[in-house]
Protein backbone atom coordinates (compact mmCIF):
# COMPACT_ATOMS: atom_id res chain seq x y z
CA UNK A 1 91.20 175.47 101.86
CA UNK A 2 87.83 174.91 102.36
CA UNK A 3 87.36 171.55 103.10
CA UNK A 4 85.08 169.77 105.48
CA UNK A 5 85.20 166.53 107.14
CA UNK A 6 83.00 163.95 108.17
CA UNK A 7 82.98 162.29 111.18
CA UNK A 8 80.59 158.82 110.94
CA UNK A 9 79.97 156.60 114.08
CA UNK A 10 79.70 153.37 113.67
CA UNK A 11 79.37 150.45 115.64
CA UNK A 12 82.59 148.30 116.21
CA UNK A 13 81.57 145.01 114.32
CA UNK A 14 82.63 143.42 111.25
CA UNK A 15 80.82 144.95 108.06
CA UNK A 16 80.68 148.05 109.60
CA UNK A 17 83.35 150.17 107.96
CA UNK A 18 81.79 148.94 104.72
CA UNK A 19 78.06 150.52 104.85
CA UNK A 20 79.06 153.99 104.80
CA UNK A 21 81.13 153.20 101.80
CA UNK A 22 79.05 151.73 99.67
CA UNK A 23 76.14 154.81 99.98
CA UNK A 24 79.26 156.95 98.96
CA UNK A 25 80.59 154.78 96.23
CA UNK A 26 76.66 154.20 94.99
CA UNK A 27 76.33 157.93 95.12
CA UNK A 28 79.30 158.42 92.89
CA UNK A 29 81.31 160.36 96.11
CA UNK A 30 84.73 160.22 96.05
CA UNK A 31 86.48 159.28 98.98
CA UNK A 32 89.93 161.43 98.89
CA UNK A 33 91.16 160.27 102.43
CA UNK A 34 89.85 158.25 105.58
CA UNK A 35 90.76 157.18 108.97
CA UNK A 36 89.14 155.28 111.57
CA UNK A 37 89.34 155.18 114.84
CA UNK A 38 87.69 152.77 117.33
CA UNK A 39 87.34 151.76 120.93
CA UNK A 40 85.68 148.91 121.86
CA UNK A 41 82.31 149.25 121.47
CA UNK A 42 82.29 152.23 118.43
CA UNK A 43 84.95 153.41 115.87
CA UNK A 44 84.55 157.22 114.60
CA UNK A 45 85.22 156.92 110.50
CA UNK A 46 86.83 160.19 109.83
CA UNK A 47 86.27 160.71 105.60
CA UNK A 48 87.15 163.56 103.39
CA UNK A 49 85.07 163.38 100.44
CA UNK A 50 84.66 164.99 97.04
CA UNK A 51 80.96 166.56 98.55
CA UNK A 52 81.11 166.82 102.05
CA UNK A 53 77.18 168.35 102.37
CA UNK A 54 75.97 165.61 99.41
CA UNK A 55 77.67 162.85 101.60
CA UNK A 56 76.67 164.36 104.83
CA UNK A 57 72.97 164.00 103.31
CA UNK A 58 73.00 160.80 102.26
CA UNK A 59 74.69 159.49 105.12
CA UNK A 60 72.10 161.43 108.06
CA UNK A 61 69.02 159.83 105.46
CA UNK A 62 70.26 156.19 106.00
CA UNK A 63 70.73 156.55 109.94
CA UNK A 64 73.90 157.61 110.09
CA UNK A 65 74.96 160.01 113.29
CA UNK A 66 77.45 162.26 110.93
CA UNK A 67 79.22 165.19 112.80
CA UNK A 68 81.09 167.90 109.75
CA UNK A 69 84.51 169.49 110.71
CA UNK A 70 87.13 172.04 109.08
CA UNK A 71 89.91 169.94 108.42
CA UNK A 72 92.96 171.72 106.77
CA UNK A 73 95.25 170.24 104.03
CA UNK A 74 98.78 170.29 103.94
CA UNK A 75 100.68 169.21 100.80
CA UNK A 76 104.59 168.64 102.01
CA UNK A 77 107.27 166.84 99.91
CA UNK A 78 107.86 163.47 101.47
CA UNK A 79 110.79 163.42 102.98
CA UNK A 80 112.10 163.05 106.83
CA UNK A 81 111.63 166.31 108.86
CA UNK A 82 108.43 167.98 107.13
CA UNK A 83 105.72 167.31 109.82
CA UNK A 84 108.08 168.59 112.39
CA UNK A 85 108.55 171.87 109.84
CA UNK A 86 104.79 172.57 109.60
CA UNK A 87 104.58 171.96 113.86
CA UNK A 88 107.60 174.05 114.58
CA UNK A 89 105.71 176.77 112.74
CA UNK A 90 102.68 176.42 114.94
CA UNK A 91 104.76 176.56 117.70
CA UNK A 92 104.47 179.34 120.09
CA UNK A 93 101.02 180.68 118.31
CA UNK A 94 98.89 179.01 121.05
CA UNK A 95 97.22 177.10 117.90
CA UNK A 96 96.15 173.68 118.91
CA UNK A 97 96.39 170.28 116.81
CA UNK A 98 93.31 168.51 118.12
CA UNK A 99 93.98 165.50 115.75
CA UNK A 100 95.94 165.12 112.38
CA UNK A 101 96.24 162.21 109.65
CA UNK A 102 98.53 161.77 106.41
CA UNK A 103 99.33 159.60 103.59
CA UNK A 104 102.04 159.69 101.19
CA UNK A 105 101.86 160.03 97.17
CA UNK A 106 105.14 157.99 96.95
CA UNK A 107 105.16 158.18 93.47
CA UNK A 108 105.07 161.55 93.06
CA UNK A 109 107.12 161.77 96.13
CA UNK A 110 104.65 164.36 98.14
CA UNK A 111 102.40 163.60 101.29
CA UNK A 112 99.58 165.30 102.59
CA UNK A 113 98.55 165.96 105.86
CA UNK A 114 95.14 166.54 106.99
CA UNK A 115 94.83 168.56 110.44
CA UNK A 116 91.71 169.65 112.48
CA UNK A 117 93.00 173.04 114.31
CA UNK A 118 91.04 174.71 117.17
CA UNK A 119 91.21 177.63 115.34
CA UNK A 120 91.47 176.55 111.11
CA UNK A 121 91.31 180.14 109.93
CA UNK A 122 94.71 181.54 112.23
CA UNK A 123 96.17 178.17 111.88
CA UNK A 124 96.42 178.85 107.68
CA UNK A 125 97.40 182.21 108.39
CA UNK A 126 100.19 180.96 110.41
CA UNK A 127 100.99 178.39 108.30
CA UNK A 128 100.64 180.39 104.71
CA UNK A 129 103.63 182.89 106.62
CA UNK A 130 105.48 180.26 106.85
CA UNK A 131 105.42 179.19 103.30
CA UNK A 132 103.84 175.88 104.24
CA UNK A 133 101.33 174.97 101.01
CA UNK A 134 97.63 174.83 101.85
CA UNK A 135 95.59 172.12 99.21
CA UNK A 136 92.58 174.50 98.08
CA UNK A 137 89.22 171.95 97.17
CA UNK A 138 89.38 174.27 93.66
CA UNK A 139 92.64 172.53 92.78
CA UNK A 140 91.57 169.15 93.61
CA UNK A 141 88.44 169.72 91.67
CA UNK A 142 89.76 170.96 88.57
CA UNK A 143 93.03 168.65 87.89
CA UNK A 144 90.09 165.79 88.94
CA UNK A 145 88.05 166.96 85.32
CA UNK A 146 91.30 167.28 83.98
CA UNK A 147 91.22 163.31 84.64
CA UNK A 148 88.22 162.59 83.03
């Protein structure tokens, strides 16, 4: 549950996206989601990583304007009418969705959702009521070693 984002800005020229990147992959971060968002003079590169204060680091020492978020993690089974299950459950509490992102796992036929809430720590209450399944970083962690 405890996972933090970073939020990189960058400049909105070619190469750009890829600087960032290459500290983390160099570093031996993992990357476990990303989006990016731009306008035209700057994009905001939104990354949840494997060590969000290691990354944080690295980025800030190689002039990097970093900004680190609570994001929350949603695991859903990917099929039509789950993101509108986890918002109905919001709905009512007052809880705002200040900006959300998701991929799919189609071969294991699961998405995850990743959601910055004005208030993270009601929003998983909420949401835990409501049977909706938070990812924990402990689980990621361990079935990663599992991997190796």
């Amino acid at each position: 549950m405890n996972w933090k984002q970073l939020s990189v800005f960058l400049e909105n020229r070619p190469g750009a996206l890829n600087e960032p990147c290459r500290l983390l992959a160099r570093a031996g971060i993992n990357i476990h989601t990303f989006s990016l968002a731009d306008t035209r003079e700057f994009g905001i590169l939104r990354l949840v990583v494997e060590d969000s204060e290691k990354a944080r680091r690295l980025l800030v020492r190689n002039g990097f304007a970093v900004k680190l978020t609570k994001v929350i993690m949603i695991e859903v089974p990917d099929q039509p009418g789950e993101l509108a299950r986890v918002l109905d459950a919001l709905e009512g509490t007052g809880i705002n969705v200040q900006y959300a992102y998701g991929f799919t796992l189609g071969d294991q036929a699961k998405g995850v959702l990743v959601f910055c809430f004005d208030d993270p720590a009601r929003a998983v209450e909420v949401l835990q009521k409501h049977r909706v399944r938070i990812v924990s970083t402990a689980k990621t962690r361990s079935a990663r070693n599992r991997a190796r």
